[in-house]
Protein backbone atom coordinates (compact mmCIF):
# COMPACT_ATOMS: atom_id res chain seq x y z
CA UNK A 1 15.68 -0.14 -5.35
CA UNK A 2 16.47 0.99 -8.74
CA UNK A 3 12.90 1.72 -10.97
CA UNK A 4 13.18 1.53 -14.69
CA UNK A 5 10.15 -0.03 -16.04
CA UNK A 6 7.28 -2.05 -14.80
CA UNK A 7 4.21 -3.82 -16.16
CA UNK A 8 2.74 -6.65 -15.56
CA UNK A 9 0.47 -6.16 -18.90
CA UNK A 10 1.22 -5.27 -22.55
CA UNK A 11 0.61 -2.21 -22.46
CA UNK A 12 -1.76 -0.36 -25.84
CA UNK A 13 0.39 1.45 -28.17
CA UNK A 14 -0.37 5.68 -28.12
CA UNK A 15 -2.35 6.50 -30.84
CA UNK A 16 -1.56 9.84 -32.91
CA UNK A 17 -4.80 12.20 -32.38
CA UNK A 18 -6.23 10.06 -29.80
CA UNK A 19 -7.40 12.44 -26.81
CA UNK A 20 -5.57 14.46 -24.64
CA UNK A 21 -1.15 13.97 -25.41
CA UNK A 22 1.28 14.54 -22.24
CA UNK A 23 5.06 15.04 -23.43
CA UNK A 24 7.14 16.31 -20.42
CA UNK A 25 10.18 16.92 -23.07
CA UNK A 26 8.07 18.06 -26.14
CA UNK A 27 5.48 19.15 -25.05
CA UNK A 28 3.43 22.58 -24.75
CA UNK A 29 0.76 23.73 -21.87
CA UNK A 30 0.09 26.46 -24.46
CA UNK A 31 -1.69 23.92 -26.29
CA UNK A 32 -4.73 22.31 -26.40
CA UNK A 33 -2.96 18.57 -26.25
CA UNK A 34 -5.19 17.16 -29.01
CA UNK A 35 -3.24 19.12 -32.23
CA UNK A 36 -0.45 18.76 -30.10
CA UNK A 37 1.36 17.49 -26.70
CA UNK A 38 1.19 19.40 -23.76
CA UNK A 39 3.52 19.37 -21.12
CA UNK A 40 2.39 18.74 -18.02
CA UNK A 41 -0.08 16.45 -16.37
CA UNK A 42 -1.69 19.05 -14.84
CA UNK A 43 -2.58 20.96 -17.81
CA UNK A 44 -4.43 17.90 -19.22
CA UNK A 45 -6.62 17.23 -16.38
CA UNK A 46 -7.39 20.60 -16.51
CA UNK A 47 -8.51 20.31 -20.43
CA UNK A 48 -9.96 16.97 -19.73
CA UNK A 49 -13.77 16.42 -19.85
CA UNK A 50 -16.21 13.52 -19.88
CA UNK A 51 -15.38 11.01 -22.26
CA UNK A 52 -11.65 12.17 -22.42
CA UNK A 53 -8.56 9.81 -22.21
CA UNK A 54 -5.28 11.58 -21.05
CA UNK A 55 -2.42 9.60 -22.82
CA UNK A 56 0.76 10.11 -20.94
CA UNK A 57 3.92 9.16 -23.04
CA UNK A 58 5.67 6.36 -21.33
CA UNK A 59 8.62 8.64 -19.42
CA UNK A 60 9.56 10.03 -15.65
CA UNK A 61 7.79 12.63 -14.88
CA UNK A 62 8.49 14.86 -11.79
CA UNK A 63 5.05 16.21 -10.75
CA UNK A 64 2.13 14.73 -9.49
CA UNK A 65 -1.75 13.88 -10.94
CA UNK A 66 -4.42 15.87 -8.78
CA UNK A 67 -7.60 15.45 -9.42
CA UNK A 68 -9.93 18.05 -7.58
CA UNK A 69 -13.44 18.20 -8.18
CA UNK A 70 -13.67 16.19 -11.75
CA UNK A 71 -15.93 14.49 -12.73
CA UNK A 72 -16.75 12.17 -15.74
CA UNK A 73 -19.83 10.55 -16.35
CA UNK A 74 -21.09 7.21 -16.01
CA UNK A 75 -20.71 5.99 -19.48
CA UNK A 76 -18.39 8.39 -20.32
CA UNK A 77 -15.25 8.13 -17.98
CA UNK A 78 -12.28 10.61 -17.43
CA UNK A 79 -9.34 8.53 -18.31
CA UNK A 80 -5.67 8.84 -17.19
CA UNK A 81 -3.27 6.51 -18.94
CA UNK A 82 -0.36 6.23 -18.24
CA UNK A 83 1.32 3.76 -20.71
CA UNK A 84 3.94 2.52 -18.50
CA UNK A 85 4.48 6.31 -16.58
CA UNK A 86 6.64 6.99 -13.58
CA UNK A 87 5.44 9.60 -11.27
CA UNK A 88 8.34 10.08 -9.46
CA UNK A 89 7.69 12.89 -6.13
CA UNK A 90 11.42 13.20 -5.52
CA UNK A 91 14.18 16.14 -5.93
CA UNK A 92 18.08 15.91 -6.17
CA UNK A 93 19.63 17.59 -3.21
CA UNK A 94 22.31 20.69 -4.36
CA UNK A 95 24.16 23.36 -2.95
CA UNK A 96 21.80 25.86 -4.01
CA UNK A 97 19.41 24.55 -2.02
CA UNK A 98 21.78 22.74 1.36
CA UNK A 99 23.86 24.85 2.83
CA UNK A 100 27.02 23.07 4.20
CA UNK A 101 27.08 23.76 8.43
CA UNK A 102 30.64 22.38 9.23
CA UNK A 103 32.36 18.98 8.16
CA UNK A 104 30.80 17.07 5.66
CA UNK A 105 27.27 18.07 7.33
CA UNK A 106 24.45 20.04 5.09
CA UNK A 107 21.02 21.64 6.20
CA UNK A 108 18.44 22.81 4.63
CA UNK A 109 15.47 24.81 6.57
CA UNK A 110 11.56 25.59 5.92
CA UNK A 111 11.50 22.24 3.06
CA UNK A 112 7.88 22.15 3.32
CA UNK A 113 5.68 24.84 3.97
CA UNK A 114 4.23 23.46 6.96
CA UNK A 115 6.51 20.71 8.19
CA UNK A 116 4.59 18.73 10.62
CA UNK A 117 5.11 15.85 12.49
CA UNK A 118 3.13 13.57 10.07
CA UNK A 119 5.80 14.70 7.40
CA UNK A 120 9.00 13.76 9.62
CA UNK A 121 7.38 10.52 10.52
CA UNK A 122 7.29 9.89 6.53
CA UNK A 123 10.25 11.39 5.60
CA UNK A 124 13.40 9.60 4.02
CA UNK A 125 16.11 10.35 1.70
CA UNK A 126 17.71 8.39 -1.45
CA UNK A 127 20.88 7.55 -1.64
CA UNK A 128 22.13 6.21 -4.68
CA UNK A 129 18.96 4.87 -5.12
CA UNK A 130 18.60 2.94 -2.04
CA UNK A 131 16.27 4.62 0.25
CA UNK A 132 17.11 5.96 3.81
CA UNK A 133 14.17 5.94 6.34
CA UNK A 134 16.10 5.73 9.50
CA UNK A 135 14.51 2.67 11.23
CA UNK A 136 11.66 4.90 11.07
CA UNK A 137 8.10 4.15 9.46
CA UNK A 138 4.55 6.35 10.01
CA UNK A 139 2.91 3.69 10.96
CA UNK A 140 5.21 0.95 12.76
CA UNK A 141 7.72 0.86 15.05
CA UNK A 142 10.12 4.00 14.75
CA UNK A 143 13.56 5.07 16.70
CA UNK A 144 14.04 8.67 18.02
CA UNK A 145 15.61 11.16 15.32
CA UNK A 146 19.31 11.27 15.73
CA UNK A 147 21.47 14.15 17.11
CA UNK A 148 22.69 16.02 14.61
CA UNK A 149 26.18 15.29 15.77
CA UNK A 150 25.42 11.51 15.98
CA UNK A 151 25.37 11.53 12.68
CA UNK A 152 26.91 8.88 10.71
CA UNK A 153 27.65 9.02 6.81
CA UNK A 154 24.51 8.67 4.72
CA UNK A 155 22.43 9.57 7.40
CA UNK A 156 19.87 12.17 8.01
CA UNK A 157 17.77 13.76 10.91
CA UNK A 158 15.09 16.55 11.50
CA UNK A 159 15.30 19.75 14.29
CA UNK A 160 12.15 20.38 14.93
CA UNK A 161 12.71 23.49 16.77
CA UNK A 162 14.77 24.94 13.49
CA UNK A 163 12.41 23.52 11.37
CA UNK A 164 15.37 21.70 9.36
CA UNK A 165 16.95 18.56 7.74
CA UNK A 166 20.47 17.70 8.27
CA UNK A 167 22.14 14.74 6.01
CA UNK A 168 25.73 13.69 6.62
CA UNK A 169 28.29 12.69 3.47
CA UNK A 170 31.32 10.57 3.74
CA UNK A 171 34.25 12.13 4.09
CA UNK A 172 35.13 14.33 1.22
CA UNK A 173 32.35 13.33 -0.88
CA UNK A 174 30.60 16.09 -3.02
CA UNK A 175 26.58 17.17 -2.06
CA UNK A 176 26.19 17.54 -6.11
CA UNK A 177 28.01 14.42 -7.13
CA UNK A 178 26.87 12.09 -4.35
CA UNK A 179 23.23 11.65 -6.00
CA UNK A 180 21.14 11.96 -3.09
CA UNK A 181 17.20 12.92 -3.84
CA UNK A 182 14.61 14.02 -0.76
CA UNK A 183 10.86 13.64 -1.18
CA UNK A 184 9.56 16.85 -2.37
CA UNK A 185 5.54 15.79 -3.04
CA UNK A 186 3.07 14.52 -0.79
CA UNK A 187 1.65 11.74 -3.08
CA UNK A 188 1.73 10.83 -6.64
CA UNK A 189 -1.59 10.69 -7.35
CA UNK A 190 -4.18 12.62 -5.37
CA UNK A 191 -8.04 13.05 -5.61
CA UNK A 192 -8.83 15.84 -3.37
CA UNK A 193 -12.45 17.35 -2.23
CA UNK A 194 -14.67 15.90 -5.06
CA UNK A 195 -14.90 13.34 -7.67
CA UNK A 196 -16.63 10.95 -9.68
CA UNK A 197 -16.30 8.52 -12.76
CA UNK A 198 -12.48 8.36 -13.32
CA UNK A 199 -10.48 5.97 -14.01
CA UNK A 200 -6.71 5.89 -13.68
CA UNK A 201 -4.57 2.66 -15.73
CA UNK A 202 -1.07 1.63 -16.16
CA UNK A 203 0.77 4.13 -14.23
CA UNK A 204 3.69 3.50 -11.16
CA UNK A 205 3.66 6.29 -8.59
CA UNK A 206 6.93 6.52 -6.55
CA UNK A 207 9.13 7.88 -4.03
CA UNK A 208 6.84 10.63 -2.74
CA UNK A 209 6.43 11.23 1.13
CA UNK A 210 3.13 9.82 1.74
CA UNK A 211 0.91 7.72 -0.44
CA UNK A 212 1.11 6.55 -3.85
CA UNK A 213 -2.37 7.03 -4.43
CA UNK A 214 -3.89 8.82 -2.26
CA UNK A 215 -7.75 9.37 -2.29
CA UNK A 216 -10.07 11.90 -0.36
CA UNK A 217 -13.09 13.04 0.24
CA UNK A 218 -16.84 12.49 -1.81
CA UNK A 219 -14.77 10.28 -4.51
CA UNK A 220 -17.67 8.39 -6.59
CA UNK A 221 -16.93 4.88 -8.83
CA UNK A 222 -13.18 5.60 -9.00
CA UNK A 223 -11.37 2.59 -11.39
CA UNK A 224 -7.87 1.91 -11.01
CA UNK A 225 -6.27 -0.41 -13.07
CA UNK A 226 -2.61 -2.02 -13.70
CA UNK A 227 -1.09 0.57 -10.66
CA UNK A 228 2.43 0.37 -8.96
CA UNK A 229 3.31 1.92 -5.68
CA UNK A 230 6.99 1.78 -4.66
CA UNK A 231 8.76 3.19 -1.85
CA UNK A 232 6.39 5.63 -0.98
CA UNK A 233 6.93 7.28 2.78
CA UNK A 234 3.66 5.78 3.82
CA UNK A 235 0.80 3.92 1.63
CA UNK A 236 0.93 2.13 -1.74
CA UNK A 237 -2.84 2.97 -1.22
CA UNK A 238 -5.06 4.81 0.50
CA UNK A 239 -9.22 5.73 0.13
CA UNK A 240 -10.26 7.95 3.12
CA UNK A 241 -13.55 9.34 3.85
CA UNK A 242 -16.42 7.85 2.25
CA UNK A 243 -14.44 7.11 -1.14
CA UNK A 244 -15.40 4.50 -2.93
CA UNK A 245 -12.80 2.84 -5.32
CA UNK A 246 -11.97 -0.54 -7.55
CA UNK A 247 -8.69 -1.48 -7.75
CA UNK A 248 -7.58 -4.06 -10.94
CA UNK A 249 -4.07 -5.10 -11.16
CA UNK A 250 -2.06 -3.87 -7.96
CA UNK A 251 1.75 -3.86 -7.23
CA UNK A 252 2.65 -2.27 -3.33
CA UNK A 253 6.53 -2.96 -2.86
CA UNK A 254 8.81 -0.98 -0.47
CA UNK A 255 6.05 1.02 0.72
CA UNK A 256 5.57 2.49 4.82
CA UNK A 257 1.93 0.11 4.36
CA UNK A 258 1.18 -1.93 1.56
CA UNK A 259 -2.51 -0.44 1.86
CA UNK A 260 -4.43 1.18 3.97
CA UNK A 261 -8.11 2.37 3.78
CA UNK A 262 -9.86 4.30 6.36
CA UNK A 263 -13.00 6.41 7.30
CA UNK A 264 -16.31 5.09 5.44
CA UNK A 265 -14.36 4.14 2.33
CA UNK A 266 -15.35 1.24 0.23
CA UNK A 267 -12.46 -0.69 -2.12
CA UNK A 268 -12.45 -3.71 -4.02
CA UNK A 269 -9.38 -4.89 -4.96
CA UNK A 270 -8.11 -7.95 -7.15
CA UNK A 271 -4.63 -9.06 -8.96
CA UNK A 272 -2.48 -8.14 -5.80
CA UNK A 273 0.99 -8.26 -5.33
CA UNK A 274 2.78 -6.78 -2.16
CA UNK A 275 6.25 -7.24 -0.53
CA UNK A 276 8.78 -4.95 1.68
CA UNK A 277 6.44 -2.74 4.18
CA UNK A 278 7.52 -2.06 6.45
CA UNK A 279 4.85 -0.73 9.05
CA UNK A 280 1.66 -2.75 7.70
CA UNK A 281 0.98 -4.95 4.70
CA UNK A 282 -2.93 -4.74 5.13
CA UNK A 283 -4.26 -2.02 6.69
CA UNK A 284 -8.59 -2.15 6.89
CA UNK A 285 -10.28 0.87 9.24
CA UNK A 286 -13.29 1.55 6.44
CA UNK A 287 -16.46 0.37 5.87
CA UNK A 288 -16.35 -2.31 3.00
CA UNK A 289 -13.59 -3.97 1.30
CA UNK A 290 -12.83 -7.16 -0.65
CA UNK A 291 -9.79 -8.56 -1.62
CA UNK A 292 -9.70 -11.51 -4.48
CA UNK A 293 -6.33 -12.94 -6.21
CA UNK A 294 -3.49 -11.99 -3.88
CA UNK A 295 -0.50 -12.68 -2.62
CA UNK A 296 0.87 -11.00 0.57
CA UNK A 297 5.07 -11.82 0.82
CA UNK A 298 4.79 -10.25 4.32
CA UNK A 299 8.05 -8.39 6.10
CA UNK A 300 6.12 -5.57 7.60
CA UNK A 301 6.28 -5.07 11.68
CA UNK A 302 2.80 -6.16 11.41
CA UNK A 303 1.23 -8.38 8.71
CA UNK A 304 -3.07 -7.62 9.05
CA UNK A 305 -5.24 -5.39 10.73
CA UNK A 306 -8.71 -5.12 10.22
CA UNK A 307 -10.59 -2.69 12.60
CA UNK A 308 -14.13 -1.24 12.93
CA UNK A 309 -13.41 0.99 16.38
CA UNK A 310 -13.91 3.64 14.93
CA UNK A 311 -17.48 3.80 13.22
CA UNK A 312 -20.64 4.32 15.50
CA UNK A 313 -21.87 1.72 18.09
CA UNK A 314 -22.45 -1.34 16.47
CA UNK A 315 -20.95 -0.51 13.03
CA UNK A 316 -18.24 -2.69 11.47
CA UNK A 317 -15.44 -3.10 9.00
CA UNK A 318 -15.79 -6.01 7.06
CA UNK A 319 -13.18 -7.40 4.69
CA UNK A 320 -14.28 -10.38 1.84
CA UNK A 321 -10.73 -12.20 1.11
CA UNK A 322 -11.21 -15.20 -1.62
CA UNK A 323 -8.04 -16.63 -3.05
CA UNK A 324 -5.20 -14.93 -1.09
CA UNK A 325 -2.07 -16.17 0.19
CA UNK A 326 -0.62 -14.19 2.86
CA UNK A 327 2.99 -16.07 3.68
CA UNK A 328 5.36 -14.51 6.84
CA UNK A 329 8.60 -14.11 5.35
CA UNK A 330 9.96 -11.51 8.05
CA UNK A 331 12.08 -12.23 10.98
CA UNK A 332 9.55 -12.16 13.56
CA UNK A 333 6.09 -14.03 13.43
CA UNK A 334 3.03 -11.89 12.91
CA UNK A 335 -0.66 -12.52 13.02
CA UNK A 336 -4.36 -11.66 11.44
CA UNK A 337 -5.49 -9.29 14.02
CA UNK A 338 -9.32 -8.60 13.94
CA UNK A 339 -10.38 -5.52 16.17
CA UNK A 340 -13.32 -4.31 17.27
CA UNK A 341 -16.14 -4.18 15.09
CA UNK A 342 -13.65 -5.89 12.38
CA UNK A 343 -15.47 -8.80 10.18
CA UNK A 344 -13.36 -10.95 8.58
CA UNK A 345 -15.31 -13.53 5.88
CA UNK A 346 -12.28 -15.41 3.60
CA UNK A 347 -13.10 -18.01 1.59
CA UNK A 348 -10.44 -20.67 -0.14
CA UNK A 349 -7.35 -18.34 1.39
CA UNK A 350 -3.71 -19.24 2.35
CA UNK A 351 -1.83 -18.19 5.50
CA UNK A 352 1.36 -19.78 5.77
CA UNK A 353 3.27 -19.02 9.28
CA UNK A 354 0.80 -16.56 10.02
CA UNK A 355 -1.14 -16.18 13.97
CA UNK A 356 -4.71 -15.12 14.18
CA UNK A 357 -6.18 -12.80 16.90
CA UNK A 358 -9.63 -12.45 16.81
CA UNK A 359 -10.73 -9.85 19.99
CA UNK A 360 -13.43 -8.79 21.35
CA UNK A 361 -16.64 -7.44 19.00
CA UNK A 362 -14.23 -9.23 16.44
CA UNK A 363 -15.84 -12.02 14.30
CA UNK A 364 -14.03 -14.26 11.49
CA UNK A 365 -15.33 -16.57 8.86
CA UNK A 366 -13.18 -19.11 7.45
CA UNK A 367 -14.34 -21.57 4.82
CA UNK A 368 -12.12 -23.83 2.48
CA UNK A 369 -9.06 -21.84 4.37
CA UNK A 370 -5.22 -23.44 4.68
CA UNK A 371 -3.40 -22.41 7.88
CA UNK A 372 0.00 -24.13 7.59
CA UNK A 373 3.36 -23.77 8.73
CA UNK A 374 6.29 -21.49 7.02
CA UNK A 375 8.88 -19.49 8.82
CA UNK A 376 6.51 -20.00 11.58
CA UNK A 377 3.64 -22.44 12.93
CA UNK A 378 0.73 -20.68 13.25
CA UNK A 379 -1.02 -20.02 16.59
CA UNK A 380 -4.99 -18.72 17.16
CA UNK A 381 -6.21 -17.04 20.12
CA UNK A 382 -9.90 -16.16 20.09
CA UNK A 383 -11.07 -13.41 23.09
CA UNK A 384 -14.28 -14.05 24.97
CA UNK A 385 -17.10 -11.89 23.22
CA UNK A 386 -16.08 -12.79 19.45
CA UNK A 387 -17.40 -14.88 17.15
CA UNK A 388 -15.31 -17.53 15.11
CA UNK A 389 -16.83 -19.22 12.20
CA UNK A 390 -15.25 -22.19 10.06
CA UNK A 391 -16.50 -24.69 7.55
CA UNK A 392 -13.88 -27.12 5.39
CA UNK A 393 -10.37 -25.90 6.76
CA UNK A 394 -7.60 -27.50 7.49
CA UNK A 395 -5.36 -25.80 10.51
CA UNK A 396 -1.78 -26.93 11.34
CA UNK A 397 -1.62 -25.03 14.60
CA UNK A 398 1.08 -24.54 17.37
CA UNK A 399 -1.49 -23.84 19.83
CA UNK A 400 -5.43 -23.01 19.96
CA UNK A 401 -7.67 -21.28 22.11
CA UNK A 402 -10.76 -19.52 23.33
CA UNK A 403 -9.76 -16.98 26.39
CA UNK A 404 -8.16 -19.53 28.79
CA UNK A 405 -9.30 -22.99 27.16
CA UNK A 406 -6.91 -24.30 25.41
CA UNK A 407 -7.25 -26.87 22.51
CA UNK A 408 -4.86 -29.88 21.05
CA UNK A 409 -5.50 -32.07 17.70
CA UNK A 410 -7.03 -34.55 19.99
CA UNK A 411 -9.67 -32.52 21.58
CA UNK A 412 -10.36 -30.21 18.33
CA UNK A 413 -14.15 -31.53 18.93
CA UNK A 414 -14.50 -29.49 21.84
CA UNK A 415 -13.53 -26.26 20.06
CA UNK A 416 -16.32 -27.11 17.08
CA UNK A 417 -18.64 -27.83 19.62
CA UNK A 418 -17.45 -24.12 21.35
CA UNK A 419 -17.77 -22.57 18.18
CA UNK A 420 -20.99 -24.01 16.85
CA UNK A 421 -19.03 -24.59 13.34
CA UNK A 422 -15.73 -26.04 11.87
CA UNK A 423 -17.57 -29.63 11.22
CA UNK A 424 -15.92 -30.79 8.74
CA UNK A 425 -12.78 -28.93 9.27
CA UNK A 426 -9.79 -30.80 10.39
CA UNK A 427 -6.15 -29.90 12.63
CA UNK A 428 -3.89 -32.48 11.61
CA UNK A 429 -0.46 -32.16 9.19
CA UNK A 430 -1.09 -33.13 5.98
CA UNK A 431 1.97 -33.60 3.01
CA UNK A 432 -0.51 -33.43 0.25
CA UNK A 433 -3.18 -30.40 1.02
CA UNK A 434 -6.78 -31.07 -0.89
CA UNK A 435 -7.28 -29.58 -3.74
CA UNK A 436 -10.04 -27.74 -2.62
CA UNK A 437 -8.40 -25.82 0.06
CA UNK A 438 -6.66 -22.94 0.28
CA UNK A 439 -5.67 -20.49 -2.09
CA UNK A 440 -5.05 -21.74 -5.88
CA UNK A 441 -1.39 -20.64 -6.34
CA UNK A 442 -0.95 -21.84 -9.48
CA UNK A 443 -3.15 -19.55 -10.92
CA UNK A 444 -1.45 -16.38 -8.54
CA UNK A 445 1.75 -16.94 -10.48
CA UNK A 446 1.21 -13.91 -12.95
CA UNK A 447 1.27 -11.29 -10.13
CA UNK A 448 5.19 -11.45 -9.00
CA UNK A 449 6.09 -8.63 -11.07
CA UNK A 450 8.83 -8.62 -13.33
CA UNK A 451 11.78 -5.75 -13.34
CA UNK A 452 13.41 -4.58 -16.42
């Protein structure tokens, strides 16, 4: 995929004078960014205060924004803008840097400081601006690295024991003049340790081993708004720990997960657009999450988890979804699963060739929810020990049931009467779907971005 320029939002014009100037090609980190631009991104968070707005000028830049232990202040923000900004973490490969090991195959050794195995499982290259990841994804289904002698053109593979990266060319091709870029930073933009009252807008992240945003440790009322992941090695998004983050205006496309938060975090999220994962599209091991104006074009291995396994005994993850349509577009059909300690509550919601597992310590709560057919017709399958809660649905199931009871159209009453709920929902195929239920697409239209 070839990134010029994305936006889903006019974006404001840079004012002369107004706070903190970023020029990558003008630019000076000798100064102070106000009089004049500095340079690098890193020198303005580093000059930025409470109450100051970063402007980026709208360009590529090859670096990423870390933010480690800043803080703004309640009514007085730290603000990043990017103006339309590309972050990109990538690096052409050369000959200075590969050194050519017989035929048309290159190394390179020590890449990373400390390559690990999380790295490898991340790791791809770009080639010609279509991106290489080997059939391999961090976290979905992955085959073994390739012998370096199985190596076919535009390939690559890792020696762990060497600690290096081979890449094959076709035959006779040129390392410099065969445009090939490797991943050379972990994310594009990081909070790291410590944080609180920032607020990030109108900035794509790209091409960088792991995450496009990637967010850790004791991050306070962190705003994100009008973002763009694409192919990043793993997440378009990702809060760990006990961050807590709100996310306005959100583009995931070609990424390893779509998004995936973890730990204790809390996100809110709303104006959602993903497509192309490959491991997950929705990813939920934290604490508390919501999810409002979506749409989910799902290709990933797996379309939804949501998982509380791993808080304490009796904790849970629970997930608020109101006007999302998740539709299966991949080649194999996929489901909802809600794990242990997972709590699932959507409300008017759209999923279009899409199964539903609920197991056990799982609970779900559909009301004014559309389960139709697509690529696929849907299929539920509840585990003893969960709870399943419905009111005003309509379901256009392949199959239903609770452990070993199964459940047709006809005897649908027996399943509300299992479940205590689903009254006045219906199972039946309907041409003309109620008004009332499901998601509104109509008014999702605006979040298919557009490329220039």
């Amino acid at each position: 995929m070839k990134l010029l320029c994305f936006g889903i939002v006019l974006l404001p014009l840079l004012l002369p004078g107004a706070g903190i100037r970023v020029d990558p090609e003008k630019g000076d980190d000798g100064g102070d960014g106000v009089s004049s631009p500095v340079k690098s991104i890193a020198r303005a968070i580093r000059l930025a205060g409470p109450g100051d707005t970063i402007h980026l000028k709208p360009a590529t830049y090859y670096e990423s924004a870390v933010f480690i232990e800043k803080h703004g202040e309640p009514d007085k923000p730290i603000i990043l803008d990017g103006h339309g900004a590309v972050l990109d973490g990538s690096e052409p490969v050369t000959t200075e840097e590969w050194e050519k090991v017989g035929g048309d195959v290159y190394r390179r050794t020590r890449l990373y400081p400390a390559t690990d195995d999380a790295i490898v499982g991340r790791w791809f290259l770009l080639w010609d601006g279509g991106m290489i990841r080997m059939n391999r994804c961090s976290k979905g289904p992955s085959e073994p690295l390739k012998k370096v002698g199985d190596l076919q053109p535009k390939e690559w593979t890792y020696v762990k024991e060497e600690d290096a990266f081979y890449l094959r060319l076709s035959p006779g091709q040129d390392l410099d003049q065969a445009n090939i870029r490797y991943p050379a930073r972990s994310s594009s933009v990081i909070f790291a340790k410590a944080g609180s009252n920032i607020t990030v807008r109108n900035l794509t992240g790209t091409h960088p081993y792991n995450d496009g945003f990637n967010i850790h440790g004791a991050q306070r009322n962190l705003v994100f708004e009008n973002i763009t992941a694409i192919e990043c090695g793993d997440d378009g998004f990702s809060a760990h720990e006990d961050a807590t983050c709100r996310i306005d205006g959100f583009t995931s496309i070609g990424n390893a997960t779509g998004l995936c938060d973890t730990g204790t975090s809390q996100t809110h999220y709303q104006n959602v657009f993903i497509r192309e994962c490959h491991g997950f599209d929705l990813y939920f091991i934290g604490l508390e999450h919501s999810l409002e104006n979506a749409v989910i074009e799902s290709s990933a291995a797996k379309t939804f988890w949501l998982d509380g396994n791993h808080l304490e005994e009796g904790g849970h993850c629970r997930l608020r979804m109101r006007n999302v349509l998740i539709r299966r577009v991949g080649e194999a059909a996929q489901e909802l699963r809600i794990g242990r300690g997972g709590s699932l509550h959507a409300i008017r919601c759209t999923f279009e060739g899409v199964n539903v597992m609920v197991t056990p310590s799982g609970a779900v709560d559909f009301r004014s929810c559309l389960f139709r057919r697509g690529k696929f017709q849907p299929e539920a399958l509840v585990f003893p020990n969960s709870i399943w809660r419905g009111a005003g649905n309509l379901y256009d199931f392949k199959s239903l049931r609770i452990a070993q009871t199964f459940y047709q159209p006809e005897t649908f009453a027996d399943f509300q009467k299992a479940t205590a709920s689903e009254f006045d929902s219906s199972w039946q195929v309907l041409e003309d779907i109620p008004l009332k239920i499901g998601a509104d697409e109509a008014s999702l239209q605006f979040l298919k971005p557009e490329f220039k």
